[in-house]
Protein backbone atom coordinates (compact mmCIF):
# COMPACT_ATOMS: atom_id res chain seq x y z
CA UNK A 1 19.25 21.04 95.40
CA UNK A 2 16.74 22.60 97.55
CA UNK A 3 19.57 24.97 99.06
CA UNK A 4 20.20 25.87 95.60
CA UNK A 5 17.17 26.75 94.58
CA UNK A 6 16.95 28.62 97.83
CA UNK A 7 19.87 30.65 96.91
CA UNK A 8 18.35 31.30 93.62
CA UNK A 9 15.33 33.00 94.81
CA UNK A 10 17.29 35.13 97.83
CA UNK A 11 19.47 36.44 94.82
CA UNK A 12 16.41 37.74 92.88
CA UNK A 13 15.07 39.13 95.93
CA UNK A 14 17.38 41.09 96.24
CA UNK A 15 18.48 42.25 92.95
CA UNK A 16 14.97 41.89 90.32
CA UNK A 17 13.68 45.17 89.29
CA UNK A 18 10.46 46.43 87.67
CA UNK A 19 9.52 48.84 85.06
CA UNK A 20 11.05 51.45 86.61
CA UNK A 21 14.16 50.28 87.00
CA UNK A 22 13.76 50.21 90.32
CA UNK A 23 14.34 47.50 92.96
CA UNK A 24 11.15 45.32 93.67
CA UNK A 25 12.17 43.96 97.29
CA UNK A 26 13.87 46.85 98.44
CA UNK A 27 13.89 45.61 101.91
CA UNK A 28 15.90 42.21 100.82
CA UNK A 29 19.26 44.38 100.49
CA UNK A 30 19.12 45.29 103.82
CA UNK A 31 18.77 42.31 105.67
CA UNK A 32 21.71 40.77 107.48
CA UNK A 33 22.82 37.51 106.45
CA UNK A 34 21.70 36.05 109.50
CA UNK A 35 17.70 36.96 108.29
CA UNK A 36 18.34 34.31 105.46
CA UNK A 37 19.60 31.59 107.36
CA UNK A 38 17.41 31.85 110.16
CA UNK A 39 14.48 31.94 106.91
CA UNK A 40 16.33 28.59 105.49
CA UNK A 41 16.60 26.90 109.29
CA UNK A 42 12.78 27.69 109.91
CA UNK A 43 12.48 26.35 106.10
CA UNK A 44 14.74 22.43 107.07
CA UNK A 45 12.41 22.50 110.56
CA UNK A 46 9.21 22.56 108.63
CA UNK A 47 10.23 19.57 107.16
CA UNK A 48 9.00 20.70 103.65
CA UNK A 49 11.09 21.12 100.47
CA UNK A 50 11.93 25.46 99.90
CA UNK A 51 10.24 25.78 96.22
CA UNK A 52 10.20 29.84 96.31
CA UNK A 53 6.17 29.45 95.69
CA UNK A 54 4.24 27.40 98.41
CA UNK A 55 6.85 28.82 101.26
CA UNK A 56 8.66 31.91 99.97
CA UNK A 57 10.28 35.29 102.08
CA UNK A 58 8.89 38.39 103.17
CA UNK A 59 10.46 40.84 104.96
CA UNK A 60 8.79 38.78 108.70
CA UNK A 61 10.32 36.20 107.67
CA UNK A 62 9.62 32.87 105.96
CA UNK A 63 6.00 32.33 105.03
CA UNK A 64 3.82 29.22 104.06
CA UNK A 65 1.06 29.61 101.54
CA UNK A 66 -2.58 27.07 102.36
CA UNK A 67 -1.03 24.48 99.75
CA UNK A 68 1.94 24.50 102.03
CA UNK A 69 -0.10 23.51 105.08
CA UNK A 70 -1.95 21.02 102.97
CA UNK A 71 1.77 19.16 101.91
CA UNK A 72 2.47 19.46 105.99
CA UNK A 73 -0.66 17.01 106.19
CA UNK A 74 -0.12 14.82 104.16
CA UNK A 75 3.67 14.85 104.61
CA UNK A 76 2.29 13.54 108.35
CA UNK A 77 -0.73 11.90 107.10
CA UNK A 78 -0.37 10.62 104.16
CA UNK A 79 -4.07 9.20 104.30
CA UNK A 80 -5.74 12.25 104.75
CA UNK A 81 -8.72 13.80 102.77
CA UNK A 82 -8.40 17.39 103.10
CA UNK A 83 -11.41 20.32 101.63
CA UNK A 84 -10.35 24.31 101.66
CA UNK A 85 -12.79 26.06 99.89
CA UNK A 86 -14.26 29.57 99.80
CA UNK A 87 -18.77 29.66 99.75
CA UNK A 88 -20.02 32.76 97.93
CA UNK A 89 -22.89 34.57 97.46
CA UNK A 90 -26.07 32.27 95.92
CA UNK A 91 -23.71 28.98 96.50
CA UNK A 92 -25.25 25.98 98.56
CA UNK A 93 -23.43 24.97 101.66
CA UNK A 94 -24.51 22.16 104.19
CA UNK A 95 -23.07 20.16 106.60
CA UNK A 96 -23.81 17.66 109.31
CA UNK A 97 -21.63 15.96 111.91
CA UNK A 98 -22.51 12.35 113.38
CA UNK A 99 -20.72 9.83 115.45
CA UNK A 100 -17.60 11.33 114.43
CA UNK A 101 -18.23 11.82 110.57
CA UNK A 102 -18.64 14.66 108.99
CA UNK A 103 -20.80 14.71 105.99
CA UNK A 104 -21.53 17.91 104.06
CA UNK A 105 -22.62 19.14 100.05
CA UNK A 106 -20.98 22.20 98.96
CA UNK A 107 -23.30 23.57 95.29
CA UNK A 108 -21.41 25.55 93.26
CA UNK A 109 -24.19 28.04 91.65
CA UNK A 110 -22.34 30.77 89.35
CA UNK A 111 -18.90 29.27 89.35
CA UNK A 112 -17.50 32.24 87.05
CA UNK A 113 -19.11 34.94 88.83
CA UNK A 114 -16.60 34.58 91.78
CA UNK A 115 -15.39 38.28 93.27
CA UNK A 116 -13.96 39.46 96.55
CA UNK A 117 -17.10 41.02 97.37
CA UNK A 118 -19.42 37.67 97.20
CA UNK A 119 -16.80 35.79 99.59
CA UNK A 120 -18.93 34.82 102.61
CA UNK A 121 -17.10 32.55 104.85
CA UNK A 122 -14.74 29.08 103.94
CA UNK A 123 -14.55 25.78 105.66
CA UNK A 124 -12.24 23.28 105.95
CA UNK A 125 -12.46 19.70 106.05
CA UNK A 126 -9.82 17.23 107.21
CA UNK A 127 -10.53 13.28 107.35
CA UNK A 128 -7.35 10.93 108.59
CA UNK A 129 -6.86 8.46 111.05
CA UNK A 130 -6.83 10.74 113.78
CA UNK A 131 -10.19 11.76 113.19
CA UNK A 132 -12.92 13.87 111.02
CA UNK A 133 -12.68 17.61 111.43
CA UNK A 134 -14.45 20.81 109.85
CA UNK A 135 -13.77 24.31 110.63
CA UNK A 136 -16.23 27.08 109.51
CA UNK A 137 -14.96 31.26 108.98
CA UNK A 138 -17.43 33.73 108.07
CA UNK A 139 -16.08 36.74 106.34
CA UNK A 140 -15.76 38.66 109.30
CA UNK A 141 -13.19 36.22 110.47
CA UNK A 142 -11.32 36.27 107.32
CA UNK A 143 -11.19 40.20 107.45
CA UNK A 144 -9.78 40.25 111.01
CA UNK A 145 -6.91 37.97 109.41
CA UNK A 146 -6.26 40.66 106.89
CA UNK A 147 -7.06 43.25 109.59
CA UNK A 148 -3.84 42.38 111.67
CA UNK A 149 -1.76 41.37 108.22
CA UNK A 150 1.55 43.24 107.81
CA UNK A 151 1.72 41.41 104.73
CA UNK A 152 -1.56 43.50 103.16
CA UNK A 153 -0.55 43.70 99.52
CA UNK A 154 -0.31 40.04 99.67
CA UNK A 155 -3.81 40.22 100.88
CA UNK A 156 -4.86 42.92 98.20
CA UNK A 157 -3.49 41.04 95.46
CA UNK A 158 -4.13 37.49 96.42
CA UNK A 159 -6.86 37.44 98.59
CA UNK A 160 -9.15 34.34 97.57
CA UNK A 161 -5.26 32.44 98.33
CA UNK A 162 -5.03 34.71 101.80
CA UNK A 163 -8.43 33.67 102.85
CA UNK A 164 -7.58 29.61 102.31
CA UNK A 165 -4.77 30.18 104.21
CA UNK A 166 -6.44 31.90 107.38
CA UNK A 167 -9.33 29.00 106.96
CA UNK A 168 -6.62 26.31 107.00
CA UNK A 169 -4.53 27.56 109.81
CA UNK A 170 -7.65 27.92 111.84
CA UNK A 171 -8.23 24.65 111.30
CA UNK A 172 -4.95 23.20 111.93
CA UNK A 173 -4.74 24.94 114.90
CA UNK A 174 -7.39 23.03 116.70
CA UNK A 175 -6.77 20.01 115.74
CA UNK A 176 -3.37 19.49 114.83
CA UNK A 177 -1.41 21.86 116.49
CA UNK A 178 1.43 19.63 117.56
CA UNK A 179 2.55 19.42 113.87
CA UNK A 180 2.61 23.13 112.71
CA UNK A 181 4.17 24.87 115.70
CA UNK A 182 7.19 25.52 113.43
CA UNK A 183 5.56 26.66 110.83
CA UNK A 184 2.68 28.79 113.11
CA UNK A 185 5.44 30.37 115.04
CA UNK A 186 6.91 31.87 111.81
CA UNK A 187 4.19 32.45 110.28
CA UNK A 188 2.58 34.38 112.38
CA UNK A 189 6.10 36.86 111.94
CA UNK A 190 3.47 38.22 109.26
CA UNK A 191 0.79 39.39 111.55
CA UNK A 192 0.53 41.93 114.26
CA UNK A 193 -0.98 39.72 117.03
CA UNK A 194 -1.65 43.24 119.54
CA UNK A 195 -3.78 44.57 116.93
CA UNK A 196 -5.97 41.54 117.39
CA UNK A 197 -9.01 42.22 119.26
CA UNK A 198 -11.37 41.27 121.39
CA UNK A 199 -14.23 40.74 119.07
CA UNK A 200 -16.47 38.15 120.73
CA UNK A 201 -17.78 35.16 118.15
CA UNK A 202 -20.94 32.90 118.00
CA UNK A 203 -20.87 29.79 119.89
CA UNK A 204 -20.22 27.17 118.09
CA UNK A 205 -23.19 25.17 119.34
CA UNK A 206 -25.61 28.15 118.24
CA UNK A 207 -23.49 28.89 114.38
CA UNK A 208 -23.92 24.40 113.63
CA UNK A 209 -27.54 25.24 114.71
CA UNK A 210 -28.13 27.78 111.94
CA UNK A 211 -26.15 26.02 109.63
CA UNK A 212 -28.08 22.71 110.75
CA UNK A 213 -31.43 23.88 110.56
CA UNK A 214 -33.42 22.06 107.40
CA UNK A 215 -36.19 24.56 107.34
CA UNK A 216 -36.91 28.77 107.26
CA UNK A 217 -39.18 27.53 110.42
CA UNK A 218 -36.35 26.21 112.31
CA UNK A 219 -34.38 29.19 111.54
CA UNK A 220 -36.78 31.45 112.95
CA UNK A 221 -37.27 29.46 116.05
CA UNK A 222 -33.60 29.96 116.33
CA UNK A 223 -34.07 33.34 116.01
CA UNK A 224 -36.62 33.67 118.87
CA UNK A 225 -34.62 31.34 121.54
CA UNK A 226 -31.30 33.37 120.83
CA UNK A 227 -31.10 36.74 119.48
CA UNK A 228 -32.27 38.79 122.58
CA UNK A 229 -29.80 36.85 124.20
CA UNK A 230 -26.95 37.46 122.28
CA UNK A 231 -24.84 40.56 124.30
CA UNK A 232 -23.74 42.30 121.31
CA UNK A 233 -24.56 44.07 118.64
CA UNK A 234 -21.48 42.66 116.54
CA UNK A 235 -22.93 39.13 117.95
CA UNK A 236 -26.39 39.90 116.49
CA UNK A 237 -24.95 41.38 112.86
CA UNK A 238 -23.16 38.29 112.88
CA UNK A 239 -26.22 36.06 113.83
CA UNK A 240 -28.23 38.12 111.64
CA UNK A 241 -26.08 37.33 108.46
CA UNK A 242 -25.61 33.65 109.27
CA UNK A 243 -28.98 33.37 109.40
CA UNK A 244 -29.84 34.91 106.11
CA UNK A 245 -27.14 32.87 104.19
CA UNK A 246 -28.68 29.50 105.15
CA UNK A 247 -32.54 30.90 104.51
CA UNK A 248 -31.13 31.60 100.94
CA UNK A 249 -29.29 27.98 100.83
CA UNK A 250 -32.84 26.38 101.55
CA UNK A 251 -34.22 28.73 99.14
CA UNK A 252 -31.97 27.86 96.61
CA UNK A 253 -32.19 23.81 97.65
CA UNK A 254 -35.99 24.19 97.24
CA UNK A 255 -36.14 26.13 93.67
């Protein structure tokens, strides 16, 4: 059934047309035969049922949307707890990591006032038995995902989904890598990996401390141990907005 339905959706590829009369996937009637059935091998590998909306076809190749990489987890582990979100502008994020555990509160403040512009970073959480893990992207992160996209309409159109998906594949990457390298290596068909760059990112010992820190004090004793030692000035902007995100999370805790 699933090679049916995979048939289906290469047949409207190629032939559904808009408005205009014109073709929608223009590039679908000129790939070779062999594009689709190295698309529905790559599909079988990934162990995950073709649906034609959680892994569908560009013209890279077959792709895998964040709820795809979520069924890959708990296809594996079927135990696991697993948190994607997005934190905007005014929300409350905190998070602490003991022994192991992670613990963290996530306030939602103006749930319908969500845009593009307020996005601010995402995080991912991921508790099985192998282990509690959280991944943290600030926007700048996220952008340099959509910066090397050659999938950018996607990314125009959809990019709340987009950014779940780059948070989620960072976080799969380091810590479960040895179960995604199928999907990863297509994947990343949609991405221009030599326009990545060399962009240098906070520590991660020095972005939990500003994320830790329980008071504007702490921040700004932060602030004097690190910034003058921090090499860049894209290091510093970066420093400089973490910063000022979790002084308005304690302002927001306090109010």
């Amino acid at each position: 059934m699933t090679r049916e339905i995979f048939d289906m959706y290469v047949n409207k590829l190629k032939t559904e047309t808009g408005k205009d009369g014109k073709l929608k996937n223009w590039w679908a009637t000129q790939k070779e035969a062999q594009f689709w059935e190295d698309c529905w091998t790559v599909a079988e590998n990934s162990g995950l049922d073709f649906d034609g909306k959680h892994l569908t076809i560009t013209q890279n190749g077959l792709t895998f949307d964040y709820v795809a990489y979520k069924n890959k987890m708990l296809q594996v582990y079927p135990d696991s707890v697993i948190d994607c979100n997005l934190v905007y502008k005014g929300d409350s994020f905190a998070f602490e990591k003991e022994n192991g555990k992670v613990n963290y509160k996530h306030i939602i403040n103006d749930p319908f006032g969500h845009t593009k512009e307020k996005i601010i970073g995402g995080y991912c959480i991921i508790k099985n038995k192998r282990g509690e893990f959280i991944t943290l992207l600030s926007t700048g992160e996220i952008e340099q995902a959509k910066k090397v996209a050659r999938t950018t309409s996607i990314w125009d159109n959809w990019y709340a989904e987009m950014a779940l998906k780059t948070v989620i594949k960072k976080a799969v990457k380091f810590h479960f890598d040895d179960i995604y390298s199928v999907m990863e290596e297509e994947d990343n068909k949609n991405y221009d990996l030599d326009l990545i760059d060399d962009k240098p990112v906070l520590p991660e010992g020095l972005r939990n401390a500003l994320l830790e820190a329980d008071s504007v004090d702490a921040l700004k004793d932060i602030y004097r141990r690190e910034y003058n030692n921090l090499e860049s000035a894209s290091l510093k902007a970066d420093f400089v907005q973490l910063a000022t995100t979790r002084k308005q999370e304690l302002a927001n805790a306090s109010a």
